[in-house]
C-alpha atoms as a PDB file:
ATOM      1  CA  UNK A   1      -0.194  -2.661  19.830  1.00  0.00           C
ATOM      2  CA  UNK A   2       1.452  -2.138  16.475  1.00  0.00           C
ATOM      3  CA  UNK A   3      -0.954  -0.522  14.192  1.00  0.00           C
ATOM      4  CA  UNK A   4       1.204  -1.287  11.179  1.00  0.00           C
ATOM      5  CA  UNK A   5       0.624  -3.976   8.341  1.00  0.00           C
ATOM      6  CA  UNK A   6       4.273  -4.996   7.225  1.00  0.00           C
ATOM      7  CA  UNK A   7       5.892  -7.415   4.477  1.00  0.00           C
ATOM      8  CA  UNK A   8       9.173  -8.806   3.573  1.00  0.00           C
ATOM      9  CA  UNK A   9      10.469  -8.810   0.604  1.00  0.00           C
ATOM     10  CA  UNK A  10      13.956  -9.514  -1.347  1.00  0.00           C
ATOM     11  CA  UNK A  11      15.377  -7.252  -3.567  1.00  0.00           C
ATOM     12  CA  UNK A  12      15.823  -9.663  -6.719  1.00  0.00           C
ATOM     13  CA  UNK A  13      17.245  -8.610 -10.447  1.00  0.00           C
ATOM     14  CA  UNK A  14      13.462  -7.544 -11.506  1.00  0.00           C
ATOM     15  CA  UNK A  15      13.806  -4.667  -9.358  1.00  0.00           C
ATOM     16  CA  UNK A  16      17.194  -3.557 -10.570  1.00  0.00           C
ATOM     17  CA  UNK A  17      18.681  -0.988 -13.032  1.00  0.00           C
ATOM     18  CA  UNK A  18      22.166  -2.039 -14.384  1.00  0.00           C
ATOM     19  CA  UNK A  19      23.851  -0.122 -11.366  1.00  0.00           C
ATOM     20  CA  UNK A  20      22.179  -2.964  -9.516  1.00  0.00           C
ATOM     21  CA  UNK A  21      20.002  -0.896  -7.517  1.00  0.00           C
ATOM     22  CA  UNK A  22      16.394  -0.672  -7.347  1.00  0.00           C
ATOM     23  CA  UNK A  23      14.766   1.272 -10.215  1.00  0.00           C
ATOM     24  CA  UNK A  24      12.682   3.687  -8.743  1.00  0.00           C
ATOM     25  CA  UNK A  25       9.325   2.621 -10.800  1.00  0.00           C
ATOM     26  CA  UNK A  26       9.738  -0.662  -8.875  1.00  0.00           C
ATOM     27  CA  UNK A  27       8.762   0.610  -5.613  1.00  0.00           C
ATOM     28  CA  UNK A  28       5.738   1.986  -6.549  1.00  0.00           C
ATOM     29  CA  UNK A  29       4.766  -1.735  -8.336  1.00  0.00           C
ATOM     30  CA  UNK A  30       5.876  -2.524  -4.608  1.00  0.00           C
ATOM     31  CA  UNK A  31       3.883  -0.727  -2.941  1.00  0.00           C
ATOM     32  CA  UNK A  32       0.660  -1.730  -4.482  1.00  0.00           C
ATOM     33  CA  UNK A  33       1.924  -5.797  -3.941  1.00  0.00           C
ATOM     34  CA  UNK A  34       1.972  -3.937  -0.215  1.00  0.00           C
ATOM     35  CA  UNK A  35      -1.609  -2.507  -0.355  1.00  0.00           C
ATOM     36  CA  UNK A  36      -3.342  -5.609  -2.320  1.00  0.00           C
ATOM     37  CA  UNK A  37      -1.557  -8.064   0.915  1.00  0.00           C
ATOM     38  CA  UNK A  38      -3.066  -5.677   3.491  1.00  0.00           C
ATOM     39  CA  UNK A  39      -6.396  -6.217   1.807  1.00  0.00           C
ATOM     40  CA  UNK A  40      -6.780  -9.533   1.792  1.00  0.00           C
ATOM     41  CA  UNK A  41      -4.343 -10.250   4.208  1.00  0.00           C
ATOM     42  CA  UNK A  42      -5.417  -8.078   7.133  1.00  0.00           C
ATOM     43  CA  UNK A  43      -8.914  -6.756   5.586  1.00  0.00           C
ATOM     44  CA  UNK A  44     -10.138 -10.378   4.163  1.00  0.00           C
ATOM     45  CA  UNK A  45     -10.777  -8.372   1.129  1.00  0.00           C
ATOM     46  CA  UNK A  46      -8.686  -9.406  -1.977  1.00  0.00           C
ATOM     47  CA  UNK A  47      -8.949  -7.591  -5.062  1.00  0.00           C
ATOM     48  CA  UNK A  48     -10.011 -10.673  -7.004  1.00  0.00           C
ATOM     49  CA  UNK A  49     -12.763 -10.347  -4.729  1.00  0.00           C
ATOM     50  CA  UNK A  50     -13.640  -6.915  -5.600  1.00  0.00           C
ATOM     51  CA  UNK A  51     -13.340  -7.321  -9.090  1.00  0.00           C
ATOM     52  CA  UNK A  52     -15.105  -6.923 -11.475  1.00  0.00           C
ATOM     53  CA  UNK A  53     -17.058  -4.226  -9.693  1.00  0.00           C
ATOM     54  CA  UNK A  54     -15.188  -2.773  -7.182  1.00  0.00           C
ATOM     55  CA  UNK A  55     -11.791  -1.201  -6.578  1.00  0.00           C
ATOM     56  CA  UNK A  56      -9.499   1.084  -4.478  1.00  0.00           C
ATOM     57  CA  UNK A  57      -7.692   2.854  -6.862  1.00  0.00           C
ATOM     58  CA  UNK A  58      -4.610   5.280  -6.020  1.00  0.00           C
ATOM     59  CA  UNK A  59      -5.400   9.250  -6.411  1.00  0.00           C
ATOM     60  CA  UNK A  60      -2.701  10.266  -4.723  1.00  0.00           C
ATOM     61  CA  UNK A  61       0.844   9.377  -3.886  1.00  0.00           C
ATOM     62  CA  UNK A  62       3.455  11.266  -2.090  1.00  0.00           C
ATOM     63  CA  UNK A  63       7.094   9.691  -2.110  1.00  0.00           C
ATOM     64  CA  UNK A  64      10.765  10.473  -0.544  1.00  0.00           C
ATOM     65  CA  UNK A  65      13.571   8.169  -1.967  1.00  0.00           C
ATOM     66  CA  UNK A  66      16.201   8.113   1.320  1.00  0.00           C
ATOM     67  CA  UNK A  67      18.781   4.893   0.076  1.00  0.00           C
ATOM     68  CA  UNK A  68      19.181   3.168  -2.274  1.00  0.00           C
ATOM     69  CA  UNK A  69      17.915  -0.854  -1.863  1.00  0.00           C
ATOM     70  CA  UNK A  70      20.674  -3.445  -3.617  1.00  0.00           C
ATOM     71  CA  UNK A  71      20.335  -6.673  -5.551  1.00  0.00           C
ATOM     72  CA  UNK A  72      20.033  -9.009  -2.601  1.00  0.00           C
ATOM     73  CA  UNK A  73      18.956  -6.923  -0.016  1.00  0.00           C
ATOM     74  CA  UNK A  74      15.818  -7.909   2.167  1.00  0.00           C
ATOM     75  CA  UNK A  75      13.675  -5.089   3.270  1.00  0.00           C
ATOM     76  CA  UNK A  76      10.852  -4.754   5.050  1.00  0.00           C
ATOM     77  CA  UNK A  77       7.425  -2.548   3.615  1.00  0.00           C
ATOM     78  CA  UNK A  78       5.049  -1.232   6.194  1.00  0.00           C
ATOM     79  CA  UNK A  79       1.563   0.843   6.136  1.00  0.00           C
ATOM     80  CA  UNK A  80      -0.335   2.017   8.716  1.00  0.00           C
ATOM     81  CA  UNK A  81      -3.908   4.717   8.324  1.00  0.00           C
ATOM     82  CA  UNK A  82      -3.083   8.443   8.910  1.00  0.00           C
ATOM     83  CA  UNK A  83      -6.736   9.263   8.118  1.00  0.00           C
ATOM     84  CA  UNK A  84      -9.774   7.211   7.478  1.00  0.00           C
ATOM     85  CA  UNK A  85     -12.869   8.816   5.798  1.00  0.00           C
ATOM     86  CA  UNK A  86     -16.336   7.684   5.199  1.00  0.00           C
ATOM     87  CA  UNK A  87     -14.954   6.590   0.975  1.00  0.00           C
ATOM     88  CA  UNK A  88     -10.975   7.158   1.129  1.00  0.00           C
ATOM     89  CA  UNK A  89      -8.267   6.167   3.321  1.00  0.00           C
ATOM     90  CA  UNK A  90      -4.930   8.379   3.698  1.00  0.00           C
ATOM     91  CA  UNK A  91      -2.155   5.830   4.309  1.00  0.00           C
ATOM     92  CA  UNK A  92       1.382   6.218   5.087  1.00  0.00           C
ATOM     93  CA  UNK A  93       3.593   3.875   4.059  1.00  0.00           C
ATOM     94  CA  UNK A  94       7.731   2.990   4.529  1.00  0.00           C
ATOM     95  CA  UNK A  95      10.350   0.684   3.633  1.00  0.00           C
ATOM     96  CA  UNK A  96      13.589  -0.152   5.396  1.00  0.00           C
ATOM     97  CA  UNK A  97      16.635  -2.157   5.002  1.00  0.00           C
ATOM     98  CA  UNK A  98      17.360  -5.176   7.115  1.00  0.00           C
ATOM     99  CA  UNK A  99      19.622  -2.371   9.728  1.00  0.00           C
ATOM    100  CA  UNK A 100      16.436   0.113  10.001  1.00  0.00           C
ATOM    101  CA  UNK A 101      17.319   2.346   7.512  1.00  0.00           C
ATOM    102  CA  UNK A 102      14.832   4.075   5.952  1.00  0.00           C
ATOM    103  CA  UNK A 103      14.930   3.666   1.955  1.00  0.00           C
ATOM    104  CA  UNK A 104      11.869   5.524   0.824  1.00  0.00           C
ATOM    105  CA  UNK A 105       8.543   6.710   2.887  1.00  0.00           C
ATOM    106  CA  UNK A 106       5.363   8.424   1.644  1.00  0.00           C
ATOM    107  CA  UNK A 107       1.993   8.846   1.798  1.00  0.00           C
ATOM    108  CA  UNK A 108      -0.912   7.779  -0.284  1.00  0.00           C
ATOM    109  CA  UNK A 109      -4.647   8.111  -0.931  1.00  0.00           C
ATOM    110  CA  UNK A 110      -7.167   5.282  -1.794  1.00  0.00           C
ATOM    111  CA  UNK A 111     -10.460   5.446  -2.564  1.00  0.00           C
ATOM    112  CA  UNK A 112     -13.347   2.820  -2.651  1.00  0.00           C
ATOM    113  CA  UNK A 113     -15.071   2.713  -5.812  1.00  0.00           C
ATOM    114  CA  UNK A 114     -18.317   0.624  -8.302  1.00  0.00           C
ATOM    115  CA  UNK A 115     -19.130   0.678 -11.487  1.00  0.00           C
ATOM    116  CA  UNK A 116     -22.210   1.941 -12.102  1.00  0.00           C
ATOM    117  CA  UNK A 117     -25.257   0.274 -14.443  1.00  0.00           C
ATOM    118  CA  UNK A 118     -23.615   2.322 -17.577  1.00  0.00           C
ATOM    119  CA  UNK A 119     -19.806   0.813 -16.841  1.00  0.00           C
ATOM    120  CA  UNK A 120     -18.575   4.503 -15.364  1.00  0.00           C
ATOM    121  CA  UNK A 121     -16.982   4.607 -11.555  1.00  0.00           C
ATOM    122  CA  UNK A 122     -18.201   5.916  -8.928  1.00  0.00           C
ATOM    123  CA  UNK A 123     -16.829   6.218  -5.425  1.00  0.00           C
ATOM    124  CA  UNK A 124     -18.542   4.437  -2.453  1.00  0.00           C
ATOM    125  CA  UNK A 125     -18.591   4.551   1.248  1.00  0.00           C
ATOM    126  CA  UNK A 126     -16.779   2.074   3.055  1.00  0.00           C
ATOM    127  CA  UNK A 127     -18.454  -1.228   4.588  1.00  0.00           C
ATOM    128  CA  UNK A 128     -19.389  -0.978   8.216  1.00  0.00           C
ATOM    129  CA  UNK A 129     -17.139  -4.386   8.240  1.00  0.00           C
ATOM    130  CA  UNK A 130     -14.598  -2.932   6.190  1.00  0.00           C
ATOM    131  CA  UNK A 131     -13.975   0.205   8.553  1.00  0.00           C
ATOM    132  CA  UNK A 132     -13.953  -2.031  11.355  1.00  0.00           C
ATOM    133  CA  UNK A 133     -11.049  -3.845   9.954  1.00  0.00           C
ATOM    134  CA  UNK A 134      -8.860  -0.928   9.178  1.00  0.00           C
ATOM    135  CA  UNK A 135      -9.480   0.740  12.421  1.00  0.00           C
ATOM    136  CA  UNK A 136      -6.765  -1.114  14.194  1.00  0.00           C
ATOM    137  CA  UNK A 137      -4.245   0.086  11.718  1.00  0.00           C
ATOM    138  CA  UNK A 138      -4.984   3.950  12.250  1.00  0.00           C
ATOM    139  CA  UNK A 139      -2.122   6.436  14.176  1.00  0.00           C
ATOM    140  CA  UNK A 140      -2.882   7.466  16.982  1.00  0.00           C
ATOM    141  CA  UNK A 141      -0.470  10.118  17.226  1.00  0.00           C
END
Protein backbone atom coordinates (compact mmCIF):
# COMPACT_ATOMS: atom_id res chain seq x y z
CA UNK A 1 0.00 0.00 0.00
CA UNK A 2 1.20 3.51 -0.68
CA UNK A 3 1.36 5.37 2.50
CA UNK A 4 1.71 8.68 0.69
CA UNK A 5 -0.97 11.55 0.24
CA UNK A 6 -0.05 13.18 -3.23
CA UNK A 7 -1.40 16.24 -5.44
CA UNK A 8 -0.99 17.64 -8.82
CA UNK A 9 -0.40 20.75 -9.52
CA UNK A 10 0.68 23.17 -12.58
CA UNK A 11 3.31 25.44 -12.37
CA UNK A 12 1.38 28.74 -13.51
CA UNK A 13 2.92 32.56 -13.68
CA UNK A 14 1.94 33.06 -9.77
CA UNK A 15 4.65 30.83 -8.93
CA UNK A 16 7.27 32.42 -11.11
CA UNK A 17 10.19 34.92 -10.77
CA UNK A 18 10.99 36.76 -14.09
CA UNK A 19 13.55 33.90 -15.00
CA UNK A 20 10.29 31.99 -15.24
CA UNK A 21 11.04 29.62 -12.62
CA UNK A 22 9.44 28.97 -9.44
CA UNK A 23 10.25 31.50 -6.69
CA UNK A 24 11.34 29.64 -3.91
CA UNK A 25 8.70 31.30 -1.27
CA UNK A 26 6.10 29.61 -3.52
CA UNK A 27 6.78 26.19 -2.51
CA UNK A 28 6.44 26.65 0.89
CA UNK A 29 2.70 28.49 0.13
CA UNK A 30 2.64 24.98 -1.73
CA UNK A 31 3.24 22.98 0.63
CA UNK A 32 0.73 24.13 3.11
CA UNK A 33 -2.15 23.97 -0.06
CA UNK A 34 -0.44 20.19 0.30
CA UNK A 35 -0.99 19.79 4.10
CA UNK A 36 -4.58 21.67 4.31
CA UNK A 37 -5.75 18.83 1.12
CA UNK A 38 -4.38 15.96 3.24
CA UNK A 39 -6.54 17.22 6.06
CA UNK A 40 -9.61 17.35 4.74
CA UNK A 41 -8.97 15.32 1.96
CA UNK A 42 -7.56 12.17 3.55
CA UNK A 43 -8.19 13.17 7.42
CA UNK A 44 -11.97 14.61 6.87
CA UNK A 45 -10.61 17.43 8.83
CA UNK A 46 -10.53 20.83 6.96
CA UNK A 47 -9.15 23.76 8.52
CA UNK A 48 -12.39 25.70 8.17
CA UNK A 49 -13.43 23.07 10.37
CA UNK A 50 -10.91 23.64 12.95
CA UNK A 51 -11.19 27.16 12.97
CA UNK A 52 -11.77 29.27 15.01
CA UNK A 53 -10.37 27.11 17.78
CA UNK A 54 -8.13 24.79 16.55
CA UNK A 55 -5.06 24.55 14.33
CA UNK A 56 -1.90 22.66 13.21
CA UNK A 57 0.49 25.16 12.88
CA UNK A 58 4.15 24.60 11.32
CA UNK A 59 7.18 24.68 14.02
CA UNK A 60 9.45 23.31 11.98
CA UNK A 61 10.46 22.99 8.39
CA UNK A 62 13.44 21.46 6.84
CA UNK A 63 13.89 22.03 2.94
CA UNK A 64 16.43 20.92 -0.03
CA UNK A 65 15.80 22.82 -3.38
CA UNK A 66 17.13 19.91 -6.12
CA UNK A 67 15.60 21.65 -9.76
CA UNK A 68 14.26 24.11 -10.63
CA UNK A 69 10.15 23.75 -11.60
CA UNK A 70 9.25 25.98 -15.01
CA UNK A 71 6.24 28.02 -16.05
CA UNK A 72 4.13 25.18 -17.36
CA UNK A 73 5.45 22.37 -15.76
CA UNK A 74 3.08 19.85 -13.87
CA UNK A 75 4.47 18.33 -10.78
CA UNK A 76 3.39 16.19 -8.45
CA UNK A 77 3.57 17.04 -4.22
CA UNK A 78 3.57 14.11 -1.89
CA UNK A 79 3.63 13.61 2.14
CA UNK A 80 3.75 10.74 3.99
CA UNK A 81 4.30 10.52 8.45
CA UNK A 82 7.96 9.86 9.51
CA UNK A 83 6.83 10.12 13.16
CA UNK A 84 3.52 10.47 14.83
CA UNK A 85 3.33 11.64 18.51
CA UNK A 86 0.61 11.84 21.00
CA UNK A 87 0.27 16.26 19.86
CA UNK A 88 2.75 16.60 16.71
CA UNK A 89 3.28 14.83 13.60
CA UNK A 90 6.87 14.78 11.78
CA UNK A 91 6.06 14.67 8.06
CA UNK A 92 8.18 14.34 5.11
CA UNK A 93 7.23 15.77 2.19
CA UNK A 94 8.54 15.89 -1.86
CA UNK A 95 7.83 17.24 -5.12
CA UNK A 96 8.75 15.96 -8.56
CA UNK A 97 8.53 16.85 -12.11
CA UNK A 98 6.32 15.01 -14.52
CA UNK A 99 9.93 12.58 -15.43
CA UNK A 100 10.50 11.76 -11.50
CA UNK A 101 12.82 14.23 -10.81
CA UNK A 102 13.05 15.36 -7.60
CA UNK A 103 12.66 19.35 -7.33
CA UNK A 104 12.72 19.97 -3.63
CA UNK A 105 12.13 17.43 -0.48
CA UNK A 106 12.00 18.16 3.27
CA UNK A 107 10.69 17.54 6.35
CA UNK A 108 8.28 19.28 8.60
CA UNK A 109 6.69 19.41 12.05
CA UNK A 110 2.96 20.09 12.93
CA UNK A 111 1.44 20.41 15.94
CA UNK A 112 -2.27 20.25 17.12
CA UNK A 113 -3.29 23.16 18.98
CA UNK A 114 -6.77 25.31 21.07
CA UNK A 115 -7.19 28.36 22.24
CA UNK A 116 -7.65 28.50 25.59
CA UNK A 117 -10.66 30.50 27.70
CA UNK A 118 -8.13 33.72 27.75
CA UNK A 119 -7.52 33.56 23.63
CA UNK A 120 -3.68 32.07 24.20
CA UNK A 121 -2.72 28.50 22.36
CA UNK A 122 -2.14 25.67 23.69
CA UNK A 123 -1.12 22.37 22.18
CA UNK A 124 -3.46 19.30 22.34
CA UNK A 125 -3.31 15.62 21.93
CA UNK A 126 -4.51 14.19 18.89
CA UNK A 127 -8.18 12.63 18.48
CA UNK A 128 -8.35 8.90 18.90
CA UNK A 129 -10.18 9.35 15.27
CA UNK A 130 -7.70 11.64 14.10
CA UNK A 131 -4.62 9.21 14.80
CA UNK A 132 -6.49 6.56 13.28
CA UNK A 133 -6.64 8.42 10.09
CA UNK A 134 -3.04 9.32 9.77
CA UNK A 135 -1.84 5.95 10.68
CA UNK A 136 -2.05 4.64 7.18
CA UNK A 137 0.19 7.36 5.96
CA UNK A 138 3.18 6.54 8.44
CA UNK A 139 6.80 4.87 6.96
CA UNK A 140 7.38 1.94 7.73
CA UNK A 141 10.88 1.88 6.94
Amino acid sequence: MDNRFSKAEKIRFQHCDFAGIVFYPRYFVMLNDLVEDWFEEALGYSFNDMHPNYGVPTVNVNTNFHKPARLGEHITKSLYIEKLGKKSVVYRFAFTNAQGDQIVEGEGTLVFIEKDEKGGLKSKAWTEELLNKMRPFVSNP
